[in-house]
C-alpha atoms as a PDB file:
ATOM      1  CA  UNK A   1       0.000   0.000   0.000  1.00  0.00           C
ATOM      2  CA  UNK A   2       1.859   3.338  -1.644  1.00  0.00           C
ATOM      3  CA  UNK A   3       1.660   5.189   1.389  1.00  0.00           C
ATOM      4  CA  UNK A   4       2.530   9.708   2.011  1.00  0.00           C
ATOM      5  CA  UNK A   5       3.060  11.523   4.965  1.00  0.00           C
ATOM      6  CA  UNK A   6       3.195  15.532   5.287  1.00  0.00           C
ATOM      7  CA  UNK A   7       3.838  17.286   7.718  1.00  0.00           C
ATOM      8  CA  UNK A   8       3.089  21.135   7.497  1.00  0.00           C
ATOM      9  CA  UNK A   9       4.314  23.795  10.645  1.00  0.00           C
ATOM     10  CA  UNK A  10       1.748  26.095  11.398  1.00  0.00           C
ATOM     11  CA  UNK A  11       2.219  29.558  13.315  1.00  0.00           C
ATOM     12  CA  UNK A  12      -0.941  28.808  14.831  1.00  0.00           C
ATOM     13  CA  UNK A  13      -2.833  27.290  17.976  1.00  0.00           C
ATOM     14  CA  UNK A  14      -3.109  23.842  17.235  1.00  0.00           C
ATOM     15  CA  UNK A  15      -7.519  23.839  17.829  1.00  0.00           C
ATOM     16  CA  UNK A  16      -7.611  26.590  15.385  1.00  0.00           C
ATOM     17  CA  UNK A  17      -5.607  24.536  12.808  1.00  0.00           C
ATOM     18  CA  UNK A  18      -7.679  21.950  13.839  1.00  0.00           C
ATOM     19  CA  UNK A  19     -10.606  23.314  12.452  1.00  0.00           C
ATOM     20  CA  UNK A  20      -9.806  24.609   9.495  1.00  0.00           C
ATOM     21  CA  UNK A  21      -8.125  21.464   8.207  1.00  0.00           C
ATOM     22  CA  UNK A  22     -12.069  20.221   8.309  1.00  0.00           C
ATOM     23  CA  UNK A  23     -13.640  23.161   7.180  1.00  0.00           C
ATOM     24  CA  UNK A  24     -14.988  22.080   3.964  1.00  0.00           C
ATOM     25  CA  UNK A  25     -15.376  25.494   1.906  1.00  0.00           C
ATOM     26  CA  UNK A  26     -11.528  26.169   3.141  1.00  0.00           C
ATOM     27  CA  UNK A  27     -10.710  22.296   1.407  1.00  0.00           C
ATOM     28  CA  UNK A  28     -12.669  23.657  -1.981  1.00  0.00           C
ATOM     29  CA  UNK A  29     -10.309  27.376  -1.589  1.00  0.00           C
ATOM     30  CA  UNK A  30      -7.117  25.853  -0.929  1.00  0.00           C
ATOM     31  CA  UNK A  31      -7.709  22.942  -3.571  1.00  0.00           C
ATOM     32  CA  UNK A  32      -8.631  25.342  -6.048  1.00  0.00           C
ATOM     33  CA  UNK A  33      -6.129  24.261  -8.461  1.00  0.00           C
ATOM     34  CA  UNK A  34      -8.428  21.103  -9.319  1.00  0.00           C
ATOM     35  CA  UNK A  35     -11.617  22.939  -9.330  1.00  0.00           C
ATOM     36  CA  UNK A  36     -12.389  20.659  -6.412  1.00  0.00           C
ATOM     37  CA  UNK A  37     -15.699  21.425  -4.827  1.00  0.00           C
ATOM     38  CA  UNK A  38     -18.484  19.745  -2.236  1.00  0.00           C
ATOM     39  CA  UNK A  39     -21.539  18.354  -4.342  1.00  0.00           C
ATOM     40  CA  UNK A  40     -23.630  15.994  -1.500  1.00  0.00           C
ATOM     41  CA  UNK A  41     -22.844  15.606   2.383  1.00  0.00           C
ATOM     42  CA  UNK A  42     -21.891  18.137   4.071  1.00  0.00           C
ATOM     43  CA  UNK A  43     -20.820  21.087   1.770  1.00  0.00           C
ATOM     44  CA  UNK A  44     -20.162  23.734   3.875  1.00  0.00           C
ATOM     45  CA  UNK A  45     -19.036  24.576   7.165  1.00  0.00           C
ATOM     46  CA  UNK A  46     -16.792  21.933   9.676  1.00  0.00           C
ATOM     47  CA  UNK A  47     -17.357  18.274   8.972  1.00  0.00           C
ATOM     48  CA  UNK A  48     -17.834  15.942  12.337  1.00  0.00           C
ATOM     49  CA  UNK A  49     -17.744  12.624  13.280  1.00  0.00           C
ATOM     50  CA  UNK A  50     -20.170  10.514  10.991  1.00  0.00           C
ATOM     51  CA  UNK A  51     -20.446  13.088   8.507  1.00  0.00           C
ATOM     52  CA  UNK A  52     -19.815  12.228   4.642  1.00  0.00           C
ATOM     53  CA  UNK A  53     -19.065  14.429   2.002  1.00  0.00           C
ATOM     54  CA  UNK A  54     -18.769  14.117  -1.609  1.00  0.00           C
ATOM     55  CA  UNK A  55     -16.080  16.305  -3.740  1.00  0.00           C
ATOM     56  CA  UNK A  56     -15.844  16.564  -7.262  1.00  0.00           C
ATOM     57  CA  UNK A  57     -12.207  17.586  -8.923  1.00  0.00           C
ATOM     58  CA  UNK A  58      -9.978  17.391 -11.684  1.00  0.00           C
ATOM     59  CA  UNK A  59      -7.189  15.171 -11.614  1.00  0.00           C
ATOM     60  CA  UNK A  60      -5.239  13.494 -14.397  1.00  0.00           C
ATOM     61  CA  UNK A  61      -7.733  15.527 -17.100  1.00  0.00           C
ATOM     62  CA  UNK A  62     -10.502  13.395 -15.622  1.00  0.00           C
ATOM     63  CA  UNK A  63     -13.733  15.190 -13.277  1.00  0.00           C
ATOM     64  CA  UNK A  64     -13.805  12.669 -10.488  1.00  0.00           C
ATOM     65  CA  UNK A  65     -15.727  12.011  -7.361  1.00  0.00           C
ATOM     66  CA  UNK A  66     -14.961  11.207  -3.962  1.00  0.00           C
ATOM     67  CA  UNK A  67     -17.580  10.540  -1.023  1.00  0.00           C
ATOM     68  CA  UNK A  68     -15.530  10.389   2.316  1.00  0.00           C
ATOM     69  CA  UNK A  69     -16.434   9.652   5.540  1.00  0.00           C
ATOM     70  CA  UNK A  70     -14.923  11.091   9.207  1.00  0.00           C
ATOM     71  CA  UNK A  71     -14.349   7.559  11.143  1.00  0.00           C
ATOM     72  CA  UNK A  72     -12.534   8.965  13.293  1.00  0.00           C
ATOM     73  CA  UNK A  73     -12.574  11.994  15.324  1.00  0.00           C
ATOM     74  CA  UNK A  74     -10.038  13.096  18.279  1.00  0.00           C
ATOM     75  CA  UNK A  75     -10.451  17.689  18.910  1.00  0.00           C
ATOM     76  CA  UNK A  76      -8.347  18.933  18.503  1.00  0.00           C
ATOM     77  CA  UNK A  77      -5.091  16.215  17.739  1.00  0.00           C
ATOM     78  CA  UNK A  78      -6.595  13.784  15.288  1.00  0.00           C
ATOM     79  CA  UNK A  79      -9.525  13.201  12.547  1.00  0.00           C
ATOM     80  CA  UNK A  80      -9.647  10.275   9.982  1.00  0.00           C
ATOM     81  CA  UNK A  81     -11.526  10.449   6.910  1.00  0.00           C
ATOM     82  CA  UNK A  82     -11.974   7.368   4.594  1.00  0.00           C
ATOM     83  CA  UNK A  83     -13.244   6.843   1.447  1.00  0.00           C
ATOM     84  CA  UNK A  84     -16.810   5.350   0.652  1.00  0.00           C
ATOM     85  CA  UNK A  85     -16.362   5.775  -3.343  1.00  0.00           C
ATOM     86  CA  UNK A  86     -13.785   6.817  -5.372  1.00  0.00           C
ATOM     87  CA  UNK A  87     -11.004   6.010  -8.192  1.00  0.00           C
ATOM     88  CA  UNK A  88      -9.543   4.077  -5.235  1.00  0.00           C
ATOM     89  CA  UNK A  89     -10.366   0.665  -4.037  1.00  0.00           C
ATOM     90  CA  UNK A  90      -9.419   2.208  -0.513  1.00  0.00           C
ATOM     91  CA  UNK A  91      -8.095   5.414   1.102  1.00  0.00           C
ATOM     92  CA  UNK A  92      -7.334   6.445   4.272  1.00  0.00           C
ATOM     93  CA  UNK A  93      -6.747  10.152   5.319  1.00  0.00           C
ATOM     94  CA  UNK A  94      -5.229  10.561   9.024  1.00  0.00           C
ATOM     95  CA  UNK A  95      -5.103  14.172   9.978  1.00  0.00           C
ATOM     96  CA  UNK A  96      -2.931  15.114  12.829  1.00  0.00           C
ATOM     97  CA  UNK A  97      -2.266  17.922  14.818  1.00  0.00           C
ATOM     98  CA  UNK A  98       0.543  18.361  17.349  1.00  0.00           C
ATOM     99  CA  UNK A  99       1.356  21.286  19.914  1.00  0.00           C
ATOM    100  CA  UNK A 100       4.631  22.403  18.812  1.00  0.00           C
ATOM    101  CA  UNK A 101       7.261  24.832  18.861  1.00  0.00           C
ATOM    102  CA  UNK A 102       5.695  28.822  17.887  1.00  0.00           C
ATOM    103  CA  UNK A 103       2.064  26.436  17.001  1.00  0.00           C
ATOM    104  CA  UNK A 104       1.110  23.812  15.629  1.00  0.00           C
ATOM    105  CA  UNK A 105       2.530  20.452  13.738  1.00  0.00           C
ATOM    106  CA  UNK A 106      -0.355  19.128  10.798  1.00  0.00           C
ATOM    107  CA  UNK A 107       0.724  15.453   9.804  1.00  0.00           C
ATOM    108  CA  UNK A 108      -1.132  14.209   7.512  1.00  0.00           C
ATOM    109  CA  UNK A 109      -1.364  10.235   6.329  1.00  0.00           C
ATOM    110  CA  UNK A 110      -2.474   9.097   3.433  1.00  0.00           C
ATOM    111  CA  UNK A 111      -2.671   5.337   2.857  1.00  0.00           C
ATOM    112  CA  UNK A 112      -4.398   4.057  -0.173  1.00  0.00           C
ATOM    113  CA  UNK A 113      -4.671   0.855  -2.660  1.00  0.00           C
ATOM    114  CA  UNK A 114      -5.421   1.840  -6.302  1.00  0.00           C
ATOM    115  CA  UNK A 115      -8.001  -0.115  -8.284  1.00  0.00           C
ATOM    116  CA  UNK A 116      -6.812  -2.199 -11.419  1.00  0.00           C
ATOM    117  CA  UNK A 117      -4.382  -4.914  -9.662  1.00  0.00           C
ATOM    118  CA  UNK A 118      -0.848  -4.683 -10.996  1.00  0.00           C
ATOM    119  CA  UNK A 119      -1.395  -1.582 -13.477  1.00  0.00           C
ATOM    120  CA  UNK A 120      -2.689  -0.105 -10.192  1.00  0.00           C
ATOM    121  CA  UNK A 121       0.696  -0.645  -8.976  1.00  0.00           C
ATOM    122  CA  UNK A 122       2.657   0.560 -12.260  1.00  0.00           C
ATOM    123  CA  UNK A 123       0.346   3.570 -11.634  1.00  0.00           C
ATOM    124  CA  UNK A 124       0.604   4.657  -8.119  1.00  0.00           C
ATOM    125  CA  UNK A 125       5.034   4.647  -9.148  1.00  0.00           C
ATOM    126  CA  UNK A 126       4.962   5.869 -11.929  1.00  0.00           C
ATOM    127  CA  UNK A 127       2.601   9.068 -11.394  1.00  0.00           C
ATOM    128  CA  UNK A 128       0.305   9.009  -8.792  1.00  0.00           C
ATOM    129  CA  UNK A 129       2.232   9.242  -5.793  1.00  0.00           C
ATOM    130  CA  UNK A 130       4.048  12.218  -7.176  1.00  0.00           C
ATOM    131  CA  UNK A 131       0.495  13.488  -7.611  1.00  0.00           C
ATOM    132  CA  UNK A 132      -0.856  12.679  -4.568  1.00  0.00           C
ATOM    133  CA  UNK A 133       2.124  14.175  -2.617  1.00  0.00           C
ATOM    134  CA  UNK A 134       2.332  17.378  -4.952  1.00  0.00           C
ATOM    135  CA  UNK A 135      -1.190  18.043  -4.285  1.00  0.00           C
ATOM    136  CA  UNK A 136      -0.830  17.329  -0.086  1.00  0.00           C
ATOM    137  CA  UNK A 137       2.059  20.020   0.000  1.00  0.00           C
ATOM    138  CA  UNK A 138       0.039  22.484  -2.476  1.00  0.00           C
ATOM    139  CA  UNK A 139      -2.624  22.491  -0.482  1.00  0.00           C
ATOM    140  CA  UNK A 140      -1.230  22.419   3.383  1.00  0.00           C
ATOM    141  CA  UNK A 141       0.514  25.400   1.927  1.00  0.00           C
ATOM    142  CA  UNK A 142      -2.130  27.578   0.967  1.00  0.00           C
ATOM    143  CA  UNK A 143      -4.193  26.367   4.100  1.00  0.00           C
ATOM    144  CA  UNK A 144      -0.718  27.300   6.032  1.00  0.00           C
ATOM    145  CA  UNK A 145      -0.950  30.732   4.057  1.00  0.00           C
ATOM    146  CA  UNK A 146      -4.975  31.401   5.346  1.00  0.00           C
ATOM    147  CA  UNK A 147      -4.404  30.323   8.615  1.00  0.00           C
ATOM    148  CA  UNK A 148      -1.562  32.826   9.463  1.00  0.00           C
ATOM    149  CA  UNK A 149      -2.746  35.785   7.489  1.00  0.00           C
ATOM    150  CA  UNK A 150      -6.031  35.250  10.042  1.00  0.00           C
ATOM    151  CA  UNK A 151      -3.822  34.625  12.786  1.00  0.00           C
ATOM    152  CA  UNK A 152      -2.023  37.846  11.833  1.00  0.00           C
ATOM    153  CA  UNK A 153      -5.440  40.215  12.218  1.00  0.00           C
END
């Protein structure tokens, strides 16, 4: 199982970090690059424990959907999401948040297994986790760039 981890300092208390990392119309801004944006679930405001949402994006060319659910759900150090439906056969999304030096520490996890058996696998090394991880940085950046501009007012 191809398998990322980020990790993203944040000059920022680690509940407020905490919050925006599940804020769903934050995901859609700082994901922009991918037109990604909430279709079914919950589509705005912070996603909870229980709570699915479905996002449609642009990845590879191809519009694509993805209905996740929060399994589980630790305020303000940890939140899980995994998949329902998607391009993957599985894929699991740890979000973590540690009290650190001038704020806060965001780890995030993903774990996933592609679809297709073997050219799953030729996949996943040849271009999708370069994809994946490209589009974890890009976007803990620009939610690292909204949460200390607010932090900042």
């Amino acid at each position: 199982m191809p398998t990322i981890i980020v990790e993203t300092r944040i000059n920022a208390p680690v509940e407020i970090c905490f919050d925006a990392a599940r804020d769903i119309g934050l995901h859609c801004e700082t994901a922009a690059r991918t037109g990604e944006r909430a279709i079914a679930g919950v589509t705005t405001g912070l996603i909870n424990f229980g709570e699915t949402v479905t996002f449609e994006a642009v990845h590879f060319g191809i519009r694509q959907r993805l209905t996740a659910k929060i399994v589980e759900f630790e305020r303000p150090h940890r939140f899980v999401d995994e998949t329902l439906r998607s391009a993957f056969k599985s894929l699991r999304h740890i979000h973590e948040f540690v009290e650190a030096e001038q704020g806060t520490l965001m780890r995030d996890t993903l774990v996933w297994v592609s679809t297709f058996g073997i050219l799953g696998v030729i996949a996943d090394k040849i271009a999708l986790e370069r994809h994946m991880r490209n589009f974890l940085v890009e976007r803990n950046n620009a939610l690292k760039a909204v949460i200390e501009n607010r932090s900042e007012k």
